[in-house]
PDB file of N, CA and C in Angstrom:
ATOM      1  N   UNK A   1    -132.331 276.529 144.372  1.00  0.00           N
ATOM      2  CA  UNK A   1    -132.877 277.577 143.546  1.00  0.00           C
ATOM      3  C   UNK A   1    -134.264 277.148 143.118  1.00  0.00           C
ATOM      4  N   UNK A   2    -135.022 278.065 143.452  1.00  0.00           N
ATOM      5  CA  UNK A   2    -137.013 277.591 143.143  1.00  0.00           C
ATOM      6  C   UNK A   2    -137.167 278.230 141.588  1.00  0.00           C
ATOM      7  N   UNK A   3    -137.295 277.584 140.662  1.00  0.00           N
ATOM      8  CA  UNK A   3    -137.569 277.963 139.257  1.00  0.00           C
ATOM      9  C   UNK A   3    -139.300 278.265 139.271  1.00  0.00           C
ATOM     10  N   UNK A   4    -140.265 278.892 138.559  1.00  0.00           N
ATOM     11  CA  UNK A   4    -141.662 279.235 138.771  1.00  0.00           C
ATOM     12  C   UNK A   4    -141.991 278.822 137.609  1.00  0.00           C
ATOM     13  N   UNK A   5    -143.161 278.360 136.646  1.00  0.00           N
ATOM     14  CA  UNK A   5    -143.427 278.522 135.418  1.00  0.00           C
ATOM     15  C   UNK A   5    -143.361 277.160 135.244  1.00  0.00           C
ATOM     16  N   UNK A   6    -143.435 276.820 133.850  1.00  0.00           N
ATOM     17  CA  UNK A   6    -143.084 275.593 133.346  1.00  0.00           C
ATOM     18  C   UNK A   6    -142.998 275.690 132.111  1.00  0.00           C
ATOM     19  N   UNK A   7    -142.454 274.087 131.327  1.00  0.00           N
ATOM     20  CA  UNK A   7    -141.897 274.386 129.928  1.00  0.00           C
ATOM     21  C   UNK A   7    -142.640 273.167 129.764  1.00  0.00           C
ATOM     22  N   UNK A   8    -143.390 273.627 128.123  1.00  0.00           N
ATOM     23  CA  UNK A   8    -144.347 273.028 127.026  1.00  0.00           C
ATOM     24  C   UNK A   8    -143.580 271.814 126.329  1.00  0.00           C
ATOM     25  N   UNK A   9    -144.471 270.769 126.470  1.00  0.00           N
ATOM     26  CA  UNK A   9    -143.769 269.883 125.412  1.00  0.00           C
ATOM     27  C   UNK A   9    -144.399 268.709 125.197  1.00  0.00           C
ATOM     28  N   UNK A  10    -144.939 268.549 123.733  1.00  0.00           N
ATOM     29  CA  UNK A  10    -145.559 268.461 123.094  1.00  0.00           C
ATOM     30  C   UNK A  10    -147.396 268.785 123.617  1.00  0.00           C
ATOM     31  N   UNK A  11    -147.929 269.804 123.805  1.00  0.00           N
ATOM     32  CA  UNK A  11    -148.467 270.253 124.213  1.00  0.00           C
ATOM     33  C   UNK A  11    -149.038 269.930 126.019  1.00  0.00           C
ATOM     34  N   UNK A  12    -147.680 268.980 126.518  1.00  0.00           N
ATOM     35  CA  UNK A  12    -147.813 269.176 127.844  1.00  0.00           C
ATOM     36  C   UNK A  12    -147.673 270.268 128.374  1.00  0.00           C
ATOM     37  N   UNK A  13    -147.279 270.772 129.915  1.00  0.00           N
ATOM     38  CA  UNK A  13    -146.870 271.101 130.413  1.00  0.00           C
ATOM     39  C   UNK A  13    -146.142 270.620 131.641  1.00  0.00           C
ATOM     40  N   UNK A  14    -144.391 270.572 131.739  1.00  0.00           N
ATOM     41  CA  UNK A  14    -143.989 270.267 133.142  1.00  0.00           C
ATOM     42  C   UNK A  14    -143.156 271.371 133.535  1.00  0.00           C
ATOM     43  N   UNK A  15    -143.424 271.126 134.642  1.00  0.00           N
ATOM     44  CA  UNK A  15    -142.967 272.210 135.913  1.00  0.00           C
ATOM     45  C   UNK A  15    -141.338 272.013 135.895  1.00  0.00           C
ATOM     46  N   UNK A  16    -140.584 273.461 136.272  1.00  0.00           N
ATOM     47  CA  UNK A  16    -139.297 273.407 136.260  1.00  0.00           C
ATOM     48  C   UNK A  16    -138.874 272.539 137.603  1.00  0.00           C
ATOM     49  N   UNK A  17    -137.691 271.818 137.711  1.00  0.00           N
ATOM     50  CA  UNK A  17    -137.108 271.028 138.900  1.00  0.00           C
ATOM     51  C   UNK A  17    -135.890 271.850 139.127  1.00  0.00           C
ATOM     52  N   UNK A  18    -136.209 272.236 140.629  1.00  0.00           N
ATOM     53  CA  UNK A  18    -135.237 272.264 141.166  1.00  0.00           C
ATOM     54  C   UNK A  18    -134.116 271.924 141.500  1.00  0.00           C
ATOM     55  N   UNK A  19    -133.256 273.070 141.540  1.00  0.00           N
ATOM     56  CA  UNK A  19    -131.552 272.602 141.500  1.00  0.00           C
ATOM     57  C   UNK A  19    -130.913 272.850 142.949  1.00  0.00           C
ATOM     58  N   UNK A  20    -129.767 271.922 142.730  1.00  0.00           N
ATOM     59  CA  UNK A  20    -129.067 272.323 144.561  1.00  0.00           C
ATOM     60  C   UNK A  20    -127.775 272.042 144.200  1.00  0.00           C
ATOM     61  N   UNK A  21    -126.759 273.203 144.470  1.00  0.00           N
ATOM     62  CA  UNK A  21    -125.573 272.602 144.748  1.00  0.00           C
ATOM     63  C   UNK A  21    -125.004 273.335 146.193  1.00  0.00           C
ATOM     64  N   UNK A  22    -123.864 272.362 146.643  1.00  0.00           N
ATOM     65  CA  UNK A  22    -122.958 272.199 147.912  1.00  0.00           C
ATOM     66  C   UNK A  22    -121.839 272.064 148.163  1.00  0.00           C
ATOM     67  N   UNK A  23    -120.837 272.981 147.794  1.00  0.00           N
ATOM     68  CA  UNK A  23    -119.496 273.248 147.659  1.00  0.00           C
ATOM     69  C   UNK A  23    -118.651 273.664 148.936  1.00  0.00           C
ATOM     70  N   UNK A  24    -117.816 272.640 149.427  1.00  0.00           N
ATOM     71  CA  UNK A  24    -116.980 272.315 150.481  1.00  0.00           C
ATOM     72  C   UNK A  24    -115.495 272.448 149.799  1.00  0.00           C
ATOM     73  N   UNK A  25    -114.710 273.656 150.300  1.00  0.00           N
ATOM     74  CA  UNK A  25    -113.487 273.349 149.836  1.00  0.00           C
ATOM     75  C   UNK A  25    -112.208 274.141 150.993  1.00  0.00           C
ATOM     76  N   UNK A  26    -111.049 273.856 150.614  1.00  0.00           N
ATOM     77  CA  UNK A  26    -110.235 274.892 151.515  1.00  0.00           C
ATOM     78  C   UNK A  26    -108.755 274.923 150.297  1.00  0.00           C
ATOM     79  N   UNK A  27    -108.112 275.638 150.636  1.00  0.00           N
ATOM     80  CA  UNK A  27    -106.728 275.953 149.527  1.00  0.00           C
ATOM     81  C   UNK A  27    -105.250 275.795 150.743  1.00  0.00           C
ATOM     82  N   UNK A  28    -104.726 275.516 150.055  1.00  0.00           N
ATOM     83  CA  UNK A  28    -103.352 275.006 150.763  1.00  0.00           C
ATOM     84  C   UNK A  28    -101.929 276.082 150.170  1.00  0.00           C
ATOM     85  N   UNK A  29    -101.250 276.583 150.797  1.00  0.00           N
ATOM     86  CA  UNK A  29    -100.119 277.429 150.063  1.00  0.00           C
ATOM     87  C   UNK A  29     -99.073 276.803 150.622  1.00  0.00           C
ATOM     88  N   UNK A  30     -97.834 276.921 149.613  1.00  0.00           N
ATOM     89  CA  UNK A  30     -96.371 277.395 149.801  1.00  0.00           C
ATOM     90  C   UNK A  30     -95.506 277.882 149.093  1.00  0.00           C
ATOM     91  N   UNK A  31     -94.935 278.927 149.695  1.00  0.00           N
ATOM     92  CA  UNK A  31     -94.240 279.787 148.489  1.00  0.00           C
ATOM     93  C   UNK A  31     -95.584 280.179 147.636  1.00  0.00           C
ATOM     94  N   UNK A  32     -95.121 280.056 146.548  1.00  0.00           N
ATOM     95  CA  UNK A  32     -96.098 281.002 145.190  1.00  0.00           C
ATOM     96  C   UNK A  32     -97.094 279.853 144.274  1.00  0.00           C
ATOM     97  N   UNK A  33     -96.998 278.424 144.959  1.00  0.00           N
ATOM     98  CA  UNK A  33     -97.710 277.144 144.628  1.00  0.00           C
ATOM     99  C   UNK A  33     -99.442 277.686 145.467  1.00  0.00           C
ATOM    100  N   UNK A  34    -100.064 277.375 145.211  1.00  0.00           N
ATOM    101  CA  UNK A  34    -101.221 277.693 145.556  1.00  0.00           C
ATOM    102  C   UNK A  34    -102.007 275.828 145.146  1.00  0.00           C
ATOM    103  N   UNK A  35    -102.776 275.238 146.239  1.00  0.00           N
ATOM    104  CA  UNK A  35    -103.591 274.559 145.772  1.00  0.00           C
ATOM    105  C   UNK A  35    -104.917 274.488 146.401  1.00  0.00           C
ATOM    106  N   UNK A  36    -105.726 274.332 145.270  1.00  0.00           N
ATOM    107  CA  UNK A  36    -107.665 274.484 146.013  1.00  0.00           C
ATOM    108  C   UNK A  36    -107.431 272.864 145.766  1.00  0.00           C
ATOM    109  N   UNK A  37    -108.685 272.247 147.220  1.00  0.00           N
ATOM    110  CA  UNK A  37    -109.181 270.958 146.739  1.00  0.00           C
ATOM    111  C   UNK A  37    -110.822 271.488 146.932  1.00  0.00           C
ATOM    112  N   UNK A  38    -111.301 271.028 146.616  1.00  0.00           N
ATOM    113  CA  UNK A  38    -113.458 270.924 147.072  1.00  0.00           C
ATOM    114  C   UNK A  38    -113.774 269.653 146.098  1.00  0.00           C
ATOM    115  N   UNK A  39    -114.806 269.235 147.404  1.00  0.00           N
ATOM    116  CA  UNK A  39    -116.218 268.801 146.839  1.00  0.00           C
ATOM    117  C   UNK A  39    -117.125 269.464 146.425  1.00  0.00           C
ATOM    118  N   UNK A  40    -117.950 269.280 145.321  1.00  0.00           N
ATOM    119  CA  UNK A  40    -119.003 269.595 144.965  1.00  0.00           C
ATOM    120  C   UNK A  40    -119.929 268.832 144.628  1.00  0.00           C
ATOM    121  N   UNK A  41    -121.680 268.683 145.546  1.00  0.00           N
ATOM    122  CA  UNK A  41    -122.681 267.841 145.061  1.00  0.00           C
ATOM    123  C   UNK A  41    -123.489 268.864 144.325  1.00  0.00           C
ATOM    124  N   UNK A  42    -124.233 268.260 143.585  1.00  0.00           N
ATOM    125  CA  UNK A  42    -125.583 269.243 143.079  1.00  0.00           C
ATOM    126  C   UNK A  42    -126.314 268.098 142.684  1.00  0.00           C
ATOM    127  N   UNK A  43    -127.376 268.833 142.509  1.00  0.00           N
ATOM    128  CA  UNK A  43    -128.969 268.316 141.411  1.00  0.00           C
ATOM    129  C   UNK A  43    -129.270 269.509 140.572  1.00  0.00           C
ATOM    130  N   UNK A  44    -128.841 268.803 139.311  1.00  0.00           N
ATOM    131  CA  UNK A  44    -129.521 269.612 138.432  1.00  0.00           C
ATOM    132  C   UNK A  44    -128.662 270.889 138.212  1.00  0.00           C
ATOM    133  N   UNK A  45    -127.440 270.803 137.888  1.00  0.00           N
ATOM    134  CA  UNK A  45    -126.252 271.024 137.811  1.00  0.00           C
ATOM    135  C   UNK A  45    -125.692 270.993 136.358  1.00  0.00           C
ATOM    136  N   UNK A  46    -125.368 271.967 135.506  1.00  0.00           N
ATOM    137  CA  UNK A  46    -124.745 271.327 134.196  1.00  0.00           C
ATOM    138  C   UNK A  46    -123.408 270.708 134.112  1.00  0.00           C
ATOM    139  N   UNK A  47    -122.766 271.075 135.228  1.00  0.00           N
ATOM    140  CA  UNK A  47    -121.196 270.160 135.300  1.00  0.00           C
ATOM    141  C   UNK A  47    -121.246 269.128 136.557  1.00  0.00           C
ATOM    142  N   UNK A  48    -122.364 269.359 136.946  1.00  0.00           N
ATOM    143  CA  UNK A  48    -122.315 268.015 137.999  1.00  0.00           C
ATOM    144  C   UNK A  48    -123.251 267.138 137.084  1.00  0.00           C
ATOM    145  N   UNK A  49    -123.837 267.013 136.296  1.00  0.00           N
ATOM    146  CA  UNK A  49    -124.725 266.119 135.651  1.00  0.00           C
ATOM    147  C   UNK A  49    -124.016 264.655 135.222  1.00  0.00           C
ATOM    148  N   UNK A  50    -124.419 263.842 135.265  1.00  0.00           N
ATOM    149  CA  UNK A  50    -124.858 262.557 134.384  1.00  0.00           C
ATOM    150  C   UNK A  50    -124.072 262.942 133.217  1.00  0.00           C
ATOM    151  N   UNK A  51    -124.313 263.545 132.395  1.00  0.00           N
ATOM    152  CA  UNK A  51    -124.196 264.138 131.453  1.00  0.00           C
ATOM    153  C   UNK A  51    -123.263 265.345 131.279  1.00  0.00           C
ATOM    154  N   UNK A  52    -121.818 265.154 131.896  1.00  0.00           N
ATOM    155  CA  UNK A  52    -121.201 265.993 132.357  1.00  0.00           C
ATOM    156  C   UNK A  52    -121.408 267.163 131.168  1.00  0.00           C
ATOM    157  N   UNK A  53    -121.828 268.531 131.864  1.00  0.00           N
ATOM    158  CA  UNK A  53    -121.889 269.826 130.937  1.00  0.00           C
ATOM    159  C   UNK A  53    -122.914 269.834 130.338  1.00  0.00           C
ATOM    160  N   UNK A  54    -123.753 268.941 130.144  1.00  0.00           N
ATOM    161  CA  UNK A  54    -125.333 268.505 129.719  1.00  0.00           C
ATOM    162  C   UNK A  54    -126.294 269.388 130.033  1.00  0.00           C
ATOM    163  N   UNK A  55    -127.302 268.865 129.834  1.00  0.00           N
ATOM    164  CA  UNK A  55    -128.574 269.559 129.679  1.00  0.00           C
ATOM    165  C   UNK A  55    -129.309 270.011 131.050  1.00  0.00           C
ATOM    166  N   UNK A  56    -128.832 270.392 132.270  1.00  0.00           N
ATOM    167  CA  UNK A  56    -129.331 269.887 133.448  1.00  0.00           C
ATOM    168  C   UNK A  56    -130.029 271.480 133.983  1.00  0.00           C
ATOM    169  N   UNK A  57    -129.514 272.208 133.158  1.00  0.00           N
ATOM    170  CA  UNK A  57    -129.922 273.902 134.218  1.00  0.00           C
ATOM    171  C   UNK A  57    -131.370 273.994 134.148  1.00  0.00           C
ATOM    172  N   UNK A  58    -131.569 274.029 132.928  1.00  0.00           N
ATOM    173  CA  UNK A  58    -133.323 275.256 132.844  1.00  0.00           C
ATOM    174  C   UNK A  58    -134.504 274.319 133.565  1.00  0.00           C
ATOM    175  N   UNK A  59    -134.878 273.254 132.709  1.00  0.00           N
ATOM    176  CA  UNK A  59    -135.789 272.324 132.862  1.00  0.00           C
ATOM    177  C   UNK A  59    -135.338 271.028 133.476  1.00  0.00           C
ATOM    178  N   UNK A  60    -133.897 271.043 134.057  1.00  0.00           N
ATOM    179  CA  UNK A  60    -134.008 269.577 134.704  1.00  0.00           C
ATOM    180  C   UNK A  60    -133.449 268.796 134.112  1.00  0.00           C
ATOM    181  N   UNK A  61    -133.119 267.710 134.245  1.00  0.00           N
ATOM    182  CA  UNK A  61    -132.058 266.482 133.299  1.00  0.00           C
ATOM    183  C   UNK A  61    -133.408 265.764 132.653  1.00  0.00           C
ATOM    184  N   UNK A  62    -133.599 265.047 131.712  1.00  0.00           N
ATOM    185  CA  UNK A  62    -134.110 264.751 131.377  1.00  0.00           C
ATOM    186  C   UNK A  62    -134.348 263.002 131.226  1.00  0.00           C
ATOM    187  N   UNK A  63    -135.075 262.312 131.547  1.00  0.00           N
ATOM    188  CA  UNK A  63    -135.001 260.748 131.616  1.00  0.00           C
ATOM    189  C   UNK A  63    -133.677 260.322 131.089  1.00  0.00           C
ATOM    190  N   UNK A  64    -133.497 260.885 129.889  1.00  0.00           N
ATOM    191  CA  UNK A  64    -132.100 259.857 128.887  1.00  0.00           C
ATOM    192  C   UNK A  64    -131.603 261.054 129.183  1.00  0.00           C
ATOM    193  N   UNK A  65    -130.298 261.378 130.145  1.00  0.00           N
ATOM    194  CA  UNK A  65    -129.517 262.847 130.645  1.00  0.00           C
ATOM    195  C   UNK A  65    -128.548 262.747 129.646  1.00  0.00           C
ATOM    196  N   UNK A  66    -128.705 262.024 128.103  1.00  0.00           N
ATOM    197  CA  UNK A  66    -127.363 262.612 126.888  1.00  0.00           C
ATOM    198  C   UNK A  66    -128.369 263.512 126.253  1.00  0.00           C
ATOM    199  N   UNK A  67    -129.589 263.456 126.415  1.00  0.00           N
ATOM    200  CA  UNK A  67    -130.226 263.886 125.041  1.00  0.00           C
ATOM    201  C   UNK A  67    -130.964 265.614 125.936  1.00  0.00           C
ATOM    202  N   UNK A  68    -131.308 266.360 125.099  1.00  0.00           N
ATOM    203  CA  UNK A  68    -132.045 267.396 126.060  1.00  0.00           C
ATOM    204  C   UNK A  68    -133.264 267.259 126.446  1.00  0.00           C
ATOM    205  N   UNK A  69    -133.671 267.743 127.120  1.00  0.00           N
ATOM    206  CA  UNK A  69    -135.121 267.885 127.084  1.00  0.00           C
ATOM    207  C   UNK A  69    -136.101 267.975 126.560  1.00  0.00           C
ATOM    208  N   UNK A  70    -137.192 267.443 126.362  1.00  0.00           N
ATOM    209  CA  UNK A  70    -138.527 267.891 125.096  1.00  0.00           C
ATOM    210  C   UNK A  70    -138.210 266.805 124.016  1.00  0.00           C
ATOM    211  N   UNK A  71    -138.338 267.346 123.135  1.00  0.00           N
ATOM    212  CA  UNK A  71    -138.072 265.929 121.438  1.00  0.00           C
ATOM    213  C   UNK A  71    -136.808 266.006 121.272  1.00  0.00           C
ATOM    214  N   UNK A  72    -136.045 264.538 120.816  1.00  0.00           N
ATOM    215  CA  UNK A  72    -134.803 264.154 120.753  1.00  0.00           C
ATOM    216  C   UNK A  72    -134.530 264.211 119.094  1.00  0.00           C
ATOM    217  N   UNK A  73    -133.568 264.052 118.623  1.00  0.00           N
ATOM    218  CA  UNK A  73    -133.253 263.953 117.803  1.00  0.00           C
ATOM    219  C   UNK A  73    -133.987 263.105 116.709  1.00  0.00           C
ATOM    220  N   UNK A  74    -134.583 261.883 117.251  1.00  0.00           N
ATOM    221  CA  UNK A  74    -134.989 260.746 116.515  1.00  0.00           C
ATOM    222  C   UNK A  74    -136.783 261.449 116.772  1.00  0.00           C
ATOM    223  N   UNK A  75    -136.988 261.962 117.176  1.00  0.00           N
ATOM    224  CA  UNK A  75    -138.037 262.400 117.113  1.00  0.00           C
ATOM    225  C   UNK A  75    -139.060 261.963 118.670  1.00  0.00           C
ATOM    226  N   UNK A  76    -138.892 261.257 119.662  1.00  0.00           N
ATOM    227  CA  UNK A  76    -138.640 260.773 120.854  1.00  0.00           C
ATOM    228  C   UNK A  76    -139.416 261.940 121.551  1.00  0.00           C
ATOM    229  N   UNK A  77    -139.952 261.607 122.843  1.00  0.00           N
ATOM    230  CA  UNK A  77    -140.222 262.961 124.144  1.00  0.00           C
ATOM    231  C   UNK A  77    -139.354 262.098 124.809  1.00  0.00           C
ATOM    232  N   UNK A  78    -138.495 263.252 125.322  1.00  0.00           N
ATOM    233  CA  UNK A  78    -137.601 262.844 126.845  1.00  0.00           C
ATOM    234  C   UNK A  78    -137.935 264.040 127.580  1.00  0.00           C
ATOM    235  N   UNK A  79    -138.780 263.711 128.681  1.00  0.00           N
ATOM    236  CA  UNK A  79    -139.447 264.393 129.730  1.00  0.00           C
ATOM    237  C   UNK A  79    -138.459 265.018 130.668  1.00  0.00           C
ATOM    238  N   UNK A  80    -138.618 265.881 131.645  1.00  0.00           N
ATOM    239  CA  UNK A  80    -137.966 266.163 132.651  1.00  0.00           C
ATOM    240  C   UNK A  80    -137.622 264.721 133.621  1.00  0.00           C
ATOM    241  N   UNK A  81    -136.820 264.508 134.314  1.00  0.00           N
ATOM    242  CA  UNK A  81    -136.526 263.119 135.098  1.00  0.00           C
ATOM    243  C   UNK A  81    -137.292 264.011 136.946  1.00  0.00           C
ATOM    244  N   UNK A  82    -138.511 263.343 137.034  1.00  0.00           N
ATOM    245  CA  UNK A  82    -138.962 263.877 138.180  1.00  0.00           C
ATOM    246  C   UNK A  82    -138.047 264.285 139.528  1.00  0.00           C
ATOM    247  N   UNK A  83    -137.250 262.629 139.747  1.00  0.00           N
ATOM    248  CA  UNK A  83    -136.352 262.691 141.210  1.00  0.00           C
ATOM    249  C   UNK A  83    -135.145 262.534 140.618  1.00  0.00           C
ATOM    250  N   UNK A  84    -134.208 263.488 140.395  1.00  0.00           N
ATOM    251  CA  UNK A  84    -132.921 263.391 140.062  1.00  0.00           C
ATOM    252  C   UNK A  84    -131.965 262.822 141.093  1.00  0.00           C
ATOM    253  N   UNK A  85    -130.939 262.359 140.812  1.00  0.00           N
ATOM    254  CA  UNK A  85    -129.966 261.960 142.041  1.00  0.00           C
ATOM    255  C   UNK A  85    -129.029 262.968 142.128  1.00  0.00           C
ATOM    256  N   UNK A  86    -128.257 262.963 143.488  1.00  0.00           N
ATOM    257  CA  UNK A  86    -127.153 264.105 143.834  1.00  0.00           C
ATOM    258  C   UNK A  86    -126.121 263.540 142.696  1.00  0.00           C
ATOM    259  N   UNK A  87    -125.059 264.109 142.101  1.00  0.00           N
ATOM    260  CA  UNK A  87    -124.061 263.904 141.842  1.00  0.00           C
ATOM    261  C   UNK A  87    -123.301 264.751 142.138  1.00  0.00           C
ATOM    262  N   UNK A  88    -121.520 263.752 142.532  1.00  0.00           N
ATOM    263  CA  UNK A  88    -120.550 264.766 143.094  1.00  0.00           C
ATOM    264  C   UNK A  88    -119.382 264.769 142.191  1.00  0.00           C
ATOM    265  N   UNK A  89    -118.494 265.645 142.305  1.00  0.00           N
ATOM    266  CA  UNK A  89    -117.479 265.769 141.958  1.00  0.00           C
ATOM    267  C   UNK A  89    -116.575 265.845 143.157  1.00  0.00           C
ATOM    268  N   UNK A  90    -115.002 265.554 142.902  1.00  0.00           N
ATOM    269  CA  UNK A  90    -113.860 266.214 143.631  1.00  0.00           C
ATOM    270  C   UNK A  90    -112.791 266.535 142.480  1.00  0.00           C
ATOM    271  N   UNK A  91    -112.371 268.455 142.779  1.00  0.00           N
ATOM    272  CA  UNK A  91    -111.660 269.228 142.890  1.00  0.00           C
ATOM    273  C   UNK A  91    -110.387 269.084 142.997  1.00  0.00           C
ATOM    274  N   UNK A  92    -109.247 269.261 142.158  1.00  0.00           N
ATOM    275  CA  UNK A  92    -107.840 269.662 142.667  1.00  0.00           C
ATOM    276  C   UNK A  92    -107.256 270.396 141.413  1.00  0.00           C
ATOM    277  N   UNK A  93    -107.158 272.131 142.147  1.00  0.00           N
ATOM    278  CA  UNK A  93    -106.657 272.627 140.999  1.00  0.00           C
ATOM    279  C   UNK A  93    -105.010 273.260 141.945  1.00  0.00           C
ATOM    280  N   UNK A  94    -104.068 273.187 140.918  1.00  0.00           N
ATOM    281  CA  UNK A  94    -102.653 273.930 141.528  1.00  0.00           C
ATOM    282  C   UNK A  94    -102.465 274.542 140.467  1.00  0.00           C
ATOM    283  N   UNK A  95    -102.041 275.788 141.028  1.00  0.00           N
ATOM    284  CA  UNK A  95    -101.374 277.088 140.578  1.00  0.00           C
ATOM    285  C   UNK A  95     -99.915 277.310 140.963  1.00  0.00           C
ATOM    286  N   UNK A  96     -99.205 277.632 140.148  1.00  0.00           N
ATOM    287  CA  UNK A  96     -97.908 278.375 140.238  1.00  0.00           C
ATOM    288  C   UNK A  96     -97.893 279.691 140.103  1.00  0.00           C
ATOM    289  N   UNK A  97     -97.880 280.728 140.912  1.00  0.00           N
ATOM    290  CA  UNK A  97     -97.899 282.390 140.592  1.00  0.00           C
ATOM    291  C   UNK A  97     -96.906 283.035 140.525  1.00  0.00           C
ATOM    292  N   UNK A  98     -96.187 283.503 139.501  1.00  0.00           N
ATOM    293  CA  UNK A  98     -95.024 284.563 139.429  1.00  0.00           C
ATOM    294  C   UNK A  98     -95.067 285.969 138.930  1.00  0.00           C
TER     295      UNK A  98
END
């Protein structure tokens, strides 16, 4: 996904980073049991993050991926993280349907 624009901070400007995810999966049945397995990689991902559920969609993970983006709590700049790494997950959900 190509984001355009960029986000201000502290009167910088950095450019949004691009995100990628890659979801491989297949589902298995018997009877009324249903099971999905998948992989999933991404960059820049809020549930594939570092930071699982974190800060990762708009502007990118940010150097320290607990804290958000822009000024931290302590008063800190944590920048966008230029080259993010892939992170993956694996999948296993089962269902019972009646």
């Amino acid at each position: 996904m190509h984001k355009y624009g960029s986000i201000e901070i502290l009167g910088r400007d950095y450019k949004f980073i691009n995100s990628h995810q890659n979801i491989l999966g297949f589902m298995v049945t018997a009877g009324n049991t249903f099971t999905f397995f998948d992989i999933a990689s991404g960059i820049n991902q809020p549930w594939l993050s570092s930071a699982f559920g974190g800060n990762a969609l708009s502007s990118g993970r940010g150097e320290n991926v607990r804290e958000t983006v822009g000024i931290t709590e302590e008063g800190a700049l944590n920048p966008p993280l230029p080259n993010p790494t892939i992170n993956t997950r694996f999948n296993i959900n089962i269902g019972y349907y009646f």
